[in-house]
C-alpha atoms as a PDB file:
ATOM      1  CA  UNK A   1      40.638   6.161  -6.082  1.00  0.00           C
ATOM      2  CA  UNK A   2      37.370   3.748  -6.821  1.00  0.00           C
ATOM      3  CA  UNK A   3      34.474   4.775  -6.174  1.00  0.00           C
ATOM      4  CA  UNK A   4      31.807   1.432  -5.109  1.00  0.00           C
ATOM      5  CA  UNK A   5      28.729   2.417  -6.453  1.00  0.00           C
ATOM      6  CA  UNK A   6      25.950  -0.342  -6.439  1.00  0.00           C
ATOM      7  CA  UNK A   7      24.894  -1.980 -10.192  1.00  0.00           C
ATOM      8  CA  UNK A   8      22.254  -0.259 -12.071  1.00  0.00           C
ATOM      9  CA  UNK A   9      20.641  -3.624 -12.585  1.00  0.00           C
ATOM     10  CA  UNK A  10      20.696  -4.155  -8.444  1.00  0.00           C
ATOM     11  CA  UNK A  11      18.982  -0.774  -7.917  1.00  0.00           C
ATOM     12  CA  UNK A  12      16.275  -1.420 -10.543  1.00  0.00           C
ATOM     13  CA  UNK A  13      15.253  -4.707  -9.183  1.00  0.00           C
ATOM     14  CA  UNK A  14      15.112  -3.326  -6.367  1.00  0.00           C
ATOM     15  CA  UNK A  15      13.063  -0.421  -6.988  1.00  0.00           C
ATOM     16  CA  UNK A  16      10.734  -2.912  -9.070  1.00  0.00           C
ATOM     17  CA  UNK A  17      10.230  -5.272  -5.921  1.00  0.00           C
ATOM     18  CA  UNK A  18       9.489  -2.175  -3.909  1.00  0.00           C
ATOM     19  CA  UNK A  19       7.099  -0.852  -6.093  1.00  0.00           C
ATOM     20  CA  UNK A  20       5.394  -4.365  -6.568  1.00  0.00           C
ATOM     21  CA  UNK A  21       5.132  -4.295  -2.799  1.00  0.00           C
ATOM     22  CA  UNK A  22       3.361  -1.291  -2.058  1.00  0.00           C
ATOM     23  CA  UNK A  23       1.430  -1.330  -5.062  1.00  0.00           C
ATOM     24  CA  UNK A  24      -0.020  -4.902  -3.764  1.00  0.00           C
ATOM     25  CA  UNK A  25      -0.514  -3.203  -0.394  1.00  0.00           C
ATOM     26  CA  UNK A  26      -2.289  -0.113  -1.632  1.00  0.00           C
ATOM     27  CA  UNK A  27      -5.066  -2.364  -4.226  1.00  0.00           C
ATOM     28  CA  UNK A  28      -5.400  -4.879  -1.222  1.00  0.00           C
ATOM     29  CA  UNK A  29      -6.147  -1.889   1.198  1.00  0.00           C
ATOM     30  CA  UNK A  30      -8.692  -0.463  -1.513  1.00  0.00           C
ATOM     31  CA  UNK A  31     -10.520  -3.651  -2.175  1.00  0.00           C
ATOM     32  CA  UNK A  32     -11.161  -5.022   1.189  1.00  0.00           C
ATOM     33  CA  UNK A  33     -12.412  -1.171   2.840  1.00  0.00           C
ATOM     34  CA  UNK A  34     -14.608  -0.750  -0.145  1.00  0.00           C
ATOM     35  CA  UNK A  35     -16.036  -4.152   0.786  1.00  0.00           C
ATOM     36  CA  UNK A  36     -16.236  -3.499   4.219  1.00  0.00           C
ATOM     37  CA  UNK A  37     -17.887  -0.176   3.769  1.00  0.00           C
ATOM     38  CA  UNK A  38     -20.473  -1.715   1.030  1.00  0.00           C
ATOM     39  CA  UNK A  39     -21.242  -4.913   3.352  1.00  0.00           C
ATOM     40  CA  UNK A  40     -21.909  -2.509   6.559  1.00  0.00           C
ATOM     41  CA  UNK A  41     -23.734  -0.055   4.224  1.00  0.00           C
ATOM     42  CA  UNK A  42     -25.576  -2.854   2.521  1.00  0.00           C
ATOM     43  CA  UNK A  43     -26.603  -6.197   4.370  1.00  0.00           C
ATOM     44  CA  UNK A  44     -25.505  -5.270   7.262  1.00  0.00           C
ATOM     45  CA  UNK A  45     -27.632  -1.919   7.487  1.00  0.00           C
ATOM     46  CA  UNK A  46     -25.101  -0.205   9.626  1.00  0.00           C
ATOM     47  CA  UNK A  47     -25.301   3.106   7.849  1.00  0.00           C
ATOM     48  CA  UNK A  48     -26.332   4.445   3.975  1.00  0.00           C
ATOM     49  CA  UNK A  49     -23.780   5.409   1.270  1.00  0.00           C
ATOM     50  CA  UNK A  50     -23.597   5.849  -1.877  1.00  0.00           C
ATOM     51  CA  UNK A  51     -21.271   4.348  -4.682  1.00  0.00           C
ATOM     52  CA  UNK A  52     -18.768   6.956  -4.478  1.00  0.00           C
ATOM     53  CA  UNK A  53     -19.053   7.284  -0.610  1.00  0.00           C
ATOM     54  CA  UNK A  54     -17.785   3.837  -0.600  1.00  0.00           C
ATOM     55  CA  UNK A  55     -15.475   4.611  -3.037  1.00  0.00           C
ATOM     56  CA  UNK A  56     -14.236   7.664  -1.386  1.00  0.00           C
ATOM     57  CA  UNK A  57     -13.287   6.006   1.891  1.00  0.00           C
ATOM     58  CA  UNK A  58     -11.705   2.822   0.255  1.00  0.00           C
ATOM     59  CA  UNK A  59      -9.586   5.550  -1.816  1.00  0.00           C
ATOM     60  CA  UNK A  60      -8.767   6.931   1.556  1.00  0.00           C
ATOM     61  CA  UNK A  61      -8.042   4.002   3.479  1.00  0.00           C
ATOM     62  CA  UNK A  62      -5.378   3.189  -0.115  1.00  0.00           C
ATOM     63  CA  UNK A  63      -3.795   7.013   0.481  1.00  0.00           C
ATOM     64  CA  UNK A  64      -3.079   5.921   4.248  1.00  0.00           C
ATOM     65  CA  UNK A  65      -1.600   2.362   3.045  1.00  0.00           C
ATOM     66  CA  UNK A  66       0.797   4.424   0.142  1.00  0.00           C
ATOM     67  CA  UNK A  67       2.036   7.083   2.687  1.00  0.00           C
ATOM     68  CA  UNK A  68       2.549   4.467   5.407  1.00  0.00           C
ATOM     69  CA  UNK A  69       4.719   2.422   3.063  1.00  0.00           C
ATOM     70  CA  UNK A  70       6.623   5.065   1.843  1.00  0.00           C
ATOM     71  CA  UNK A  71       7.462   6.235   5.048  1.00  0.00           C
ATOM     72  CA  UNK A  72       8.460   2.805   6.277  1.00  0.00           C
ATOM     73  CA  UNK A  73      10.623   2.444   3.219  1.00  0.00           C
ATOM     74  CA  UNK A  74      13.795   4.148   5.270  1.00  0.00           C
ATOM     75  CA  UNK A  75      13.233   1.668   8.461  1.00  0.00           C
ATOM     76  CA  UNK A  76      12.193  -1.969   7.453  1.00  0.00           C
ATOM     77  CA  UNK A  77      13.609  -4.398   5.229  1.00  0.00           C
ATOM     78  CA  UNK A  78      15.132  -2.825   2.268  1.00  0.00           C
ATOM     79  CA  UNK A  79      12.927  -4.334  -0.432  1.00  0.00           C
ATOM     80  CA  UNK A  80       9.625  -3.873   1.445  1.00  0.00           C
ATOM     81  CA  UNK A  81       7.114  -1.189   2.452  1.00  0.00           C
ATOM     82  CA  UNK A  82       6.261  -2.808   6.374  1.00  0.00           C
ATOM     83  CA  UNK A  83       7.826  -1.537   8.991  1.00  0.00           C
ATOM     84  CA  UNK A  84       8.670  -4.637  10.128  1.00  0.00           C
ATOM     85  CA  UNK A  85      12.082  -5.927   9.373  1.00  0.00           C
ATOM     86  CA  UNK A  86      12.385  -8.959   7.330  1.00  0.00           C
ATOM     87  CA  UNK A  87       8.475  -8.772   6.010  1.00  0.00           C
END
């Protein structure tokens, strides 16, 4: 009886290209809502926060971008963390 287990060496690169994936998603998410919340509390004059205001809700926008990957993980493309197959 054989047993067909996949290579070590197929299931680390893909882990690896997963975790390059999200990780892009997740820094991407943080850097563009912490400069969307400092342009519309800044030149834009929409509303007042502080440094770690901004900070706070860019770090929360990054949460929502992790958990949505990870939970897209078991649905799209194998290798990616989008919901949409072949992304």
């Amino acid at each position: 009886m054989t047993v067909n287990l996949p290579n070590l060496t197929d299931i680390e690169r893909t882990g690896l290209e997963y975790a390059k994936d999200i990780g892009e998603r997740v820094v991407a998410t943080f850097v563009v809502a912490a400069g969307g919340v400092g342009v519309a509390a800044g030149p834009a004059d929409m509303f007042h926060s502080s440094f770690w205001e901004t900070m706070a809700a860019a770090g929360l926008a990054a949460a929502g971008t992790l958990i949505k990957g990870i939970l897209a993980r078991p649905f799209g493309t194998k290798n990616s963390a989008s919901f949409v197959r072949g992304a």
